[in-house]
N, C-alpha and C. Protein backbone atom coordinates (compact mmCIF):
# COMPACT_ATOMS: atom_id res chain seq x y z
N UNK A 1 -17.51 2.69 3.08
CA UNK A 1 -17.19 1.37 2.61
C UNK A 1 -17.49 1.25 1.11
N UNK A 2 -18.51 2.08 0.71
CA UNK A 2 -19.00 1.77 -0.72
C UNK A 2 -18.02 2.63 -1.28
N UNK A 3 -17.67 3.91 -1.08
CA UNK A 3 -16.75 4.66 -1.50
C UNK A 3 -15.22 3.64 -2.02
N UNK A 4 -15.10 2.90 -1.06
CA UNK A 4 -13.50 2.11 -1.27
C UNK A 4 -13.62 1.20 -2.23
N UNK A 5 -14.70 0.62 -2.37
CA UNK A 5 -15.32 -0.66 -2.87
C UNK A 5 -14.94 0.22 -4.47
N UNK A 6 -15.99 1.14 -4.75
CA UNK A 6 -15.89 1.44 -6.03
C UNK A 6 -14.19 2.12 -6.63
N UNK A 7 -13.29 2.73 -5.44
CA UNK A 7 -12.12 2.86 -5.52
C UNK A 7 -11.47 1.62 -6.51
N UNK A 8 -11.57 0.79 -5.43
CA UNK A 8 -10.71 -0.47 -5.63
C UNK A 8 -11.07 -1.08 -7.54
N UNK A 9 -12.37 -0.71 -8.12
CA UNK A 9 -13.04 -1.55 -8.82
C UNK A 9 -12.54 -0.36 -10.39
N UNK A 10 -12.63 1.00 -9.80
CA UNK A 10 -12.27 1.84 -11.08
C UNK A 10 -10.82 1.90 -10.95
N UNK A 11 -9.65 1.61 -9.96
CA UNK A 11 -8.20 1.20 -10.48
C UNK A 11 -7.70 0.09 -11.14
N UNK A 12 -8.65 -0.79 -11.52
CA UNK A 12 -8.82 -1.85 -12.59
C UNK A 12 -7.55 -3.13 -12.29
N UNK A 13 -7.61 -3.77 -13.17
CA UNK A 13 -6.35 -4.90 -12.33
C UNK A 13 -5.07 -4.64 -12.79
N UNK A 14 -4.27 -5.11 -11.89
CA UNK A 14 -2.90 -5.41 -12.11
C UNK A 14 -2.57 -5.85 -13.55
N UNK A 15 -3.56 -6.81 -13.89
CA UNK A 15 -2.71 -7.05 -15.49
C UNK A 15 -2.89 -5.75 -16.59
N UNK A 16 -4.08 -5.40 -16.28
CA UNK A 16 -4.26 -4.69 -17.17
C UNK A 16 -3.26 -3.02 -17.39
N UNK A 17 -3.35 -2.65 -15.79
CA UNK A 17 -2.48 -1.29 -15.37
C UNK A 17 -1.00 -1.21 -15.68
N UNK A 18 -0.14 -3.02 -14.98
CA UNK A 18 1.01 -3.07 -15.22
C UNK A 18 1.24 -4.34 -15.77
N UNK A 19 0.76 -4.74 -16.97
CA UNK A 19 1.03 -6.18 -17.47
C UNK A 19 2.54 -6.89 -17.76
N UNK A 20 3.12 -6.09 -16.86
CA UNK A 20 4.99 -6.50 -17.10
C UNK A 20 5.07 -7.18 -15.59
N UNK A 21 3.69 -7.24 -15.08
CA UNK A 21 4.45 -7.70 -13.65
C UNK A 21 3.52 -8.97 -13.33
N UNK A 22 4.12 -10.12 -12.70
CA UNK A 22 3.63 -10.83 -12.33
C UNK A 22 3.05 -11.40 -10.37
N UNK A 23 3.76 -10.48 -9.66
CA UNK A 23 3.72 -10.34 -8.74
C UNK A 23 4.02 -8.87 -7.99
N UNK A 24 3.42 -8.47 -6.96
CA UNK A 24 3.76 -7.62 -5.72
C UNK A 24 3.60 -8.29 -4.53
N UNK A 25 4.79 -7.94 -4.19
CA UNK A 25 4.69 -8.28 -2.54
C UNK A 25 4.84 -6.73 -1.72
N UNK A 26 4.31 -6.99 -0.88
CA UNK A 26 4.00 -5.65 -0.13
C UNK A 26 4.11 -6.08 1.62
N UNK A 27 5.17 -5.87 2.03
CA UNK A 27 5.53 -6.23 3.79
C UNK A 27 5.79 -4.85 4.36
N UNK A 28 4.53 -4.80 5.35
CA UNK A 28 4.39 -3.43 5.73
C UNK A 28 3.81 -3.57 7.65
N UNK A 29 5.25 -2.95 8.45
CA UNK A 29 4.75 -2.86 9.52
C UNK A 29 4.18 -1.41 10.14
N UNK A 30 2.88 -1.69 10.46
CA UNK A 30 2.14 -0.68 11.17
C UNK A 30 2.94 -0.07 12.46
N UNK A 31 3.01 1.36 12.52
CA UNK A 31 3.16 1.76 14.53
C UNK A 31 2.38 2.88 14.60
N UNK A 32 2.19 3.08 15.75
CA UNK A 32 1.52 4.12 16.62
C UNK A 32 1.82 4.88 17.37
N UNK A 33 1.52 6.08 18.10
CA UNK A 33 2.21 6.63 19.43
C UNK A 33 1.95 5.61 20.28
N UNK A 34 2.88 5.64 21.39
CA UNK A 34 2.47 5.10 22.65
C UNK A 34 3.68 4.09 22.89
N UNK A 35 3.41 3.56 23.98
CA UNK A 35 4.29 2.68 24.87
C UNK A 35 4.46 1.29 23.88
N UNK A 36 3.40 0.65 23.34
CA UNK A 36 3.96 -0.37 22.36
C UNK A 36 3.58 -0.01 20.97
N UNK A 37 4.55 0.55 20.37
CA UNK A 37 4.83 1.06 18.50
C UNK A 37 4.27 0.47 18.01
N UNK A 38 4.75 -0.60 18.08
CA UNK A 38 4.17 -1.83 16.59
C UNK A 38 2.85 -2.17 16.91
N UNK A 39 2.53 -1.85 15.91
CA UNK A 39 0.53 -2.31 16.15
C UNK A 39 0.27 -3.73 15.04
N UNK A 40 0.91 -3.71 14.02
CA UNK A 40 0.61 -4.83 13.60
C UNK A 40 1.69 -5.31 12.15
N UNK A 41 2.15 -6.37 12.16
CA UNK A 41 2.85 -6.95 10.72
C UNK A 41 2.03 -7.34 9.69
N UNK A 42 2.25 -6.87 8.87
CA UNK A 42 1.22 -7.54 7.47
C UNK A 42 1.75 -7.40 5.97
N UNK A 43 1.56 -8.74 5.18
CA UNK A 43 2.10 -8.91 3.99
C UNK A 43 0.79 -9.05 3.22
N UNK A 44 1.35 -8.17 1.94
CA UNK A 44 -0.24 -8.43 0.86
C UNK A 44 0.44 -8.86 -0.26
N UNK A 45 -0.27 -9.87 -0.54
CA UNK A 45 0.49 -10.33 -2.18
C UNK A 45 -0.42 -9.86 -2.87
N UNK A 46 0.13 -9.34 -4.16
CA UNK A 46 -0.81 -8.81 -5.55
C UNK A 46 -0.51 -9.37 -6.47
N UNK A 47 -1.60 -10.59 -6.98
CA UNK A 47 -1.69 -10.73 -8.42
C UNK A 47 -2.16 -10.66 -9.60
N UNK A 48 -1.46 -10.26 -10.74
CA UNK A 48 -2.23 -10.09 -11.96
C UNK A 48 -3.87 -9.36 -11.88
N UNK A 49 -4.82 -10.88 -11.20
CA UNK A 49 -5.68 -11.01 -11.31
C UNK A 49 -6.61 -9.73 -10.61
N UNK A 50 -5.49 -9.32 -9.22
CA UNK A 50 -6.23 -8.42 -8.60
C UNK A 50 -6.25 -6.80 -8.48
N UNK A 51 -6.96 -5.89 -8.01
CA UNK A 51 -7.38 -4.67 -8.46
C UNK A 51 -5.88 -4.06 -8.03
N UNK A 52 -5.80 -3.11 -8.96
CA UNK A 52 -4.26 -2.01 -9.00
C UNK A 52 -4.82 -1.14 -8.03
N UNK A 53 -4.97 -1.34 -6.84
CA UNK A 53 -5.43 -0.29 -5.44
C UNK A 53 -4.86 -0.71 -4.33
N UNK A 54 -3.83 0.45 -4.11
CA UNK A 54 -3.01 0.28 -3.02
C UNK A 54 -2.54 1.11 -2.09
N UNK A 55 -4.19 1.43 -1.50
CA UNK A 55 -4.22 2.17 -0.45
C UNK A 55 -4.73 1.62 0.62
N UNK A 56 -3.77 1.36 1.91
CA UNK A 56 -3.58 0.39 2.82
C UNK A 56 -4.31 1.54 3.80
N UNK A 57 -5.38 0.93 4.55
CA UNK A 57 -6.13 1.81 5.54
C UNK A 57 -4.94 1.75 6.76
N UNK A 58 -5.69 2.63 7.49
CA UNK A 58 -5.27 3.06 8.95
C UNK A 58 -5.79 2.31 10.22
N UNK A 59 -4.98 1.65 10.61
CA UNK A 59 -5.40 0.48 11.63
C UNK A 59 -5.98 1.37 13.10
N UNK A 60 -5.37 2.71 13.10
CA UNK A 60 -5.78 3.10 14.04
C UNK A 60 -7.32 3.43 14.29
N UNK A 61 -8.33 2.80 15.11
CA UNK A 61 -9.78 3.07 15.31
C UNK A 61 -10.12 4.95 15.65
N UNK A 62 -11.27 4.72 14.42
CA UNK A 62 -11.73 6.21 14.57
C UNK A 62 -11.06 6.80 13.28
N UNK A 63 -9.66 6.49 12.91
CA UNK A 63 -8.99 7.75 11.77
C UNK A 63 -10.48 7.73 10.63
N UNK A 64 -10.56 8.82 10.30
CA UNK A 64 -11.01 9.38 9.23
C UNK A 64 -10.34 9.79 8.07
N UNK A 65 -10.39 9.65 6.46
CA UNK A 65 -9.83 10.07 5.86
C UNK A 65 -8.11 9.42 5.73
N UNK A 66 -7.83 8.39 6.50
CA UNK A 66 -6.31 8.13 6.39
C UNK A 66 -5.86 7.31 5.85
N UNK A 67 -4.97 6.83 5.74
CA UNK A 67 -4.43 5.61 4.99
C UNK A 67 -3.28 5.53 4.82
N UNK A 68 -2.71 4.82 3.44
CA UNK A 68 -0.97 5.02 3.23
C UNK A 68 -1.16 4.66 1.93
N UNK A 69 -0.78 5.21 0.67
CA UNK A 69 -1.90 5.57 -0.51
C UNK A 69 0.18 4.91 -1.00
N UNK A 70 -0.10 3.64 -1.60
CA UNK A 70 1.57 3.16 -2.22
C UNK A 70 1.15 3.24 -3.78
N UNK A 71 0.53 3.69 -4.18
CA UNK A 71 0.24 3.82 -5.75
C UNK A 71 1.36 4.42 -6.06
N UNK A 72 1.69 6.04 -5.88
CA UNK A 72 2.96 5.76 -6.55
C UNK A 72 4.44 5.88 -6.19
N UNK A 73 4.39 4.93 -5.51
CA UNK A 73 5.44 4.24 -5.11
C UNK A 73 5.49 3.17 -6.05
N UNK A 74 4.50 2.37 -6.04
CA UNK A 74 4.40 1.01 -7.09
C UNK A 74 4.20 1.64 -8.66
N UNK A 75 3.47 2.39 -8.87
CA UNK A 75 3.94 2.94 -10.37
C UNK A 75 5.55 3.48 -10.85
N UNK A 76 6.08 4.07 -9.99
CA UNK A 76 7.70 4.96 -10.08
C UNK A 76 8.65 3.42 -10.50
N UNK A 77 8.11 2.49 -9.48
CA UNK A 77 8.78 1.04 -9.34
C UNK A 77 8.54 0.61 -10.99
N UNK A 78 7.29 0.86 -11.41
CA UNK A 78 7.14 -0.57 -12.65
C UNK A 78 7.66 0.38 -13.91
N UNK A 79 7.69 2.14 -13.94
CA UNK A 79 7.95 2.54 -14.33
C UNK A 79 9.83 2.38 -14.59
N UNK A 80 9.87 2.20 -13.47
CA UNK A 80 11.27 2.05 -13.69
C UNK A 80 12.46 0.87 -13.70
N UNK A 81 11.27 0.00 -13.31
CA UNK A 81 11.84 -1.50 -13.43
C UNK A 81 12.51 -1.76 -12.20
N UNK A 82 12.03 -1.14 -11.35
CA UNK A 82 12.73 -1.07 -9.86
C UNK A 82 11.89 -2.57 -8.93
N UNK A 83 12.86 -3.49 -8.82
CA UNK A 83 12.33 -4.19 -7.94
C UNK A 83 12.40 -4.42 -6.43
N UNK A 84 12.67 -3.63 -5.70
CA UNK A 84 12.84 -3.62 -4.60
C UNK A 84 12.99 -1.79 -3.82
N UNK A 85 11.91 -1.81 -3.27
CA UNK A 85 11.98 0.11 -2.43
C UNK A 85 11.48 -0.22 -1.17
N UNK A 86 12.25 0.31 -0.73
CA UNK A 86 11.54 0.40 0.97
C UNK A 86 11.23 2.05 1.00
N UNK A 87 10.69 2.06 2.50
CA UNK A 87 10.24 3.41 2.95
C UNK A 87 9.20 4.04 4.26
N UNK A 88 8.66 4.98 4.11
CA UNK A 88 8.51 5.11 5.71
C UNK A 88 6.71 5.74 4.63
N UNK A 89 5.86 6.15 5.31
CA UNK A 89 4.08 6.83 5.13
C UNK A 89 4.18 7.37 6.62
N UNK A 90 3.40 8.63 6.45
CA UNK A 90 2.74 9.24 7.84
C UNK A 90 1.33 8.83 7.33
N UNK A 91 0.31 8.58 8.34
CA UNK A 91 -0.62 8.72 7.86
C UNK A 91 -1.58 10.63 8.26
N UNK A 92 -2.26 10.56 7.51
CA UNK A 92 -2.81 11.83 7.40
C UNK A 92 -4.17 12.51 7.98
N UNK A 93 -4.89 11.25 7.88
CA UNK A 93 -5.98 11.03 8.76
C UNK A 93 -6.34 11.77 9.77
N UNK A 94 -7.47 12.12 10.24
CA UNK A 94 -8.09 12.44 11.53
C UNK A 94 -8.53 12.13 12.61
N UNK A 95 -7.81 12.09 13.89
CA UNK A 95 -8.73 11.28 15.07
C UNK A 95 -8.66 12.79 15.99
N UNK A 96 -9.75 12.82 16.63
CA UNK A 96 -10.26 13.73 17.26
C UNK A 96 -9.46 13.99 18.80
N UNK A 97 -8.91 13.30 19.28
CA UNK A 97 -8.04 12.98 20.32
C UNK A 97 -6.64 12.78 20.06
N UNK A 98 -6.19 12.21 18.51
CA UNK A 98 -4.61 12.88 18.33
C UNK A 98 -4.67 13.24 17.63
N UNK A 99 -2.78 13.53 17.06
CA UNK A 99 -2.14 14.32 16.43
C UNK A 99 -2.75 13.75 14.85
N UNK A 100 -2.03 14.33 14.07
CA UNK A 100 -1.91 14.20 12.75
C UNK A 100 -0.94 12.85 12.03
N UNK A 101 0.28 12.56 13.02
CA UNK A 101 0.57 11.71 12.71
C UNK A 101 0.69 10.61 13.60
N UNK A 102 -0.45 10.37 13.72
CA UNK A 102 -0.53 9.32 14.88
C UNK A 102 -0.51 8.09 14.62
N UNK A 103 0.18 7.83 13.33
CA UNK A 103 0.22 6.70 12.51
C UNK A 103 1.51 6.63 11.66
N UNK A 104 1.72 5.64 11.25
CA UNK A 104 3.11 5.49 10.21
C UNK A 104 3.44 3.96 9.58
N UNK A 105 3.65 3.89 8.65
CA UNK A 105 4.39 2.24 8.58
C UNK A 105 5.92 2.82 7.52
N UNK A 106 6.25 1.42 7.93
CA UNK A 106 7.72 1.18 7.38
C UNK A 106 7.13 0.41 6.00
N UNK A 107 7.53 0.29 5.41
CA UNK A 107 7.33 -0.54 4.00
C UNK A 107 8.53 -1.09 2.96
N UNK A 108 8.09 -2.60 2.60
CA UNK A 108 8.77 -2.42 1.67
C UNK A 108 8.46 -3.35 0.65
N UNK A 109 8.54 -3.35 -0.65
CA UNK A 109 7.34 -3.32 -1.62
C UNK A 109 8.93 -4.41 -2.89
N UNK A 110 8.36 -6.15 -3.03
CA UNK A 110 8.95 -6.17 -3.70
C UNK A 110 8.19 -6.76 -5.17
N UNK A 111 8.43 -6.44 -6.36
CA UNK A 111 8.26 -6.53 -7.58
C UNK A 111 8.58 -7.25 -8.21
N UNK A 112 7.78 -8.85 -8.93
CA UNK A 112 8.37 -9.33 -9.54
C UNK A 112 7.89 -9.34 -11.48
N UNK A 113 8.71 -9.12 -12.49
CA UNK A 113 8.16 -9.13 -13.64
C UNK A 113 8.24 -10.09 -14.50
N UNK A 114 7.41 -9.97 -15.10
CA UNK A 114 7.69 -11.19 -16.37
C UNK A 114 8.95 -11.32 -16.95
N UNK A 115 9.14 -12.41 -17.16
CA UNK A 115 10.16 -13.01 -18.21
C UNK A 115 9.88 -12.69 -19.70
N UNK A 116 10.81 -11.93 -20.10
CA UNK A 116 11.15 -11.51 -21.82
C UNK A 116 10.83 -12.42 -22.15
N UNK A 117 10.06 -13.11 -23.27
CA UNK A 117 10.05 -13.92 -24.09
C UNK A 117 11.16 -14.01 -25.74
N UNK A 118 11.23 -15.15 -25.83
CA UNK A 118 12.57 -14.60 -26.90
C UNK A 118 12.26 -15.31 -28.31
């Protein structure tokens, strides 16, 4: 936990990392193996104000080490002025009882930037 904490605190904020953007939206559904996929819907808004860390843990109990690491996905985006990417993450993680990819989300990540000033 302290490990993430200081993660989150040395990727510094949004304004500072990508100060062309005024918003992220991030709508990302979780699945799993098994009889019901979808484990969970979830939207994260990012602003300005908050830390440029966007590595979404692993809902599955027990993974070790996993996650879905959208850094650069969201850098390629601001880099390129791309406002809108979807896409798929395995997660990578370890659970002692499954596979390797016993995890996944769909994603899709939209970007909004500042207005040119003239």
């Amino acid at each position: 936990m302290d490990l993430v904490k200081q993660q989150r605190i040395s990727s510094g904020l949004v304004s500072e990392r990508f100060p062309g953007v005024s918003v992220i939206i991030i709508q990302m559904t979780y699945f799993r193996k098994g009889l019901n996929p979808v484990l969970m819907v979830r939207t994260v808004t990012i602003l300005p104000g908050t830390h440029a860390y966007f590595n979404m843990a692993c809902m599955i109990s027990g993974c070790t080490g996993g996650g879905f690491d959208l850094t650069p996905v969201i850098t390629e985006m601001v880099k390129k002025h791309q406002k809108l990417k979807k896409g798929n993450l395995v997660c990578n993680g370890k659970i002692a009882d499954l596979k390797s990819d016993h995890a996944n989300i769909s994603y899709e990540v939209n970007i909004t930037f500042n207005r040119k000033k003239s």
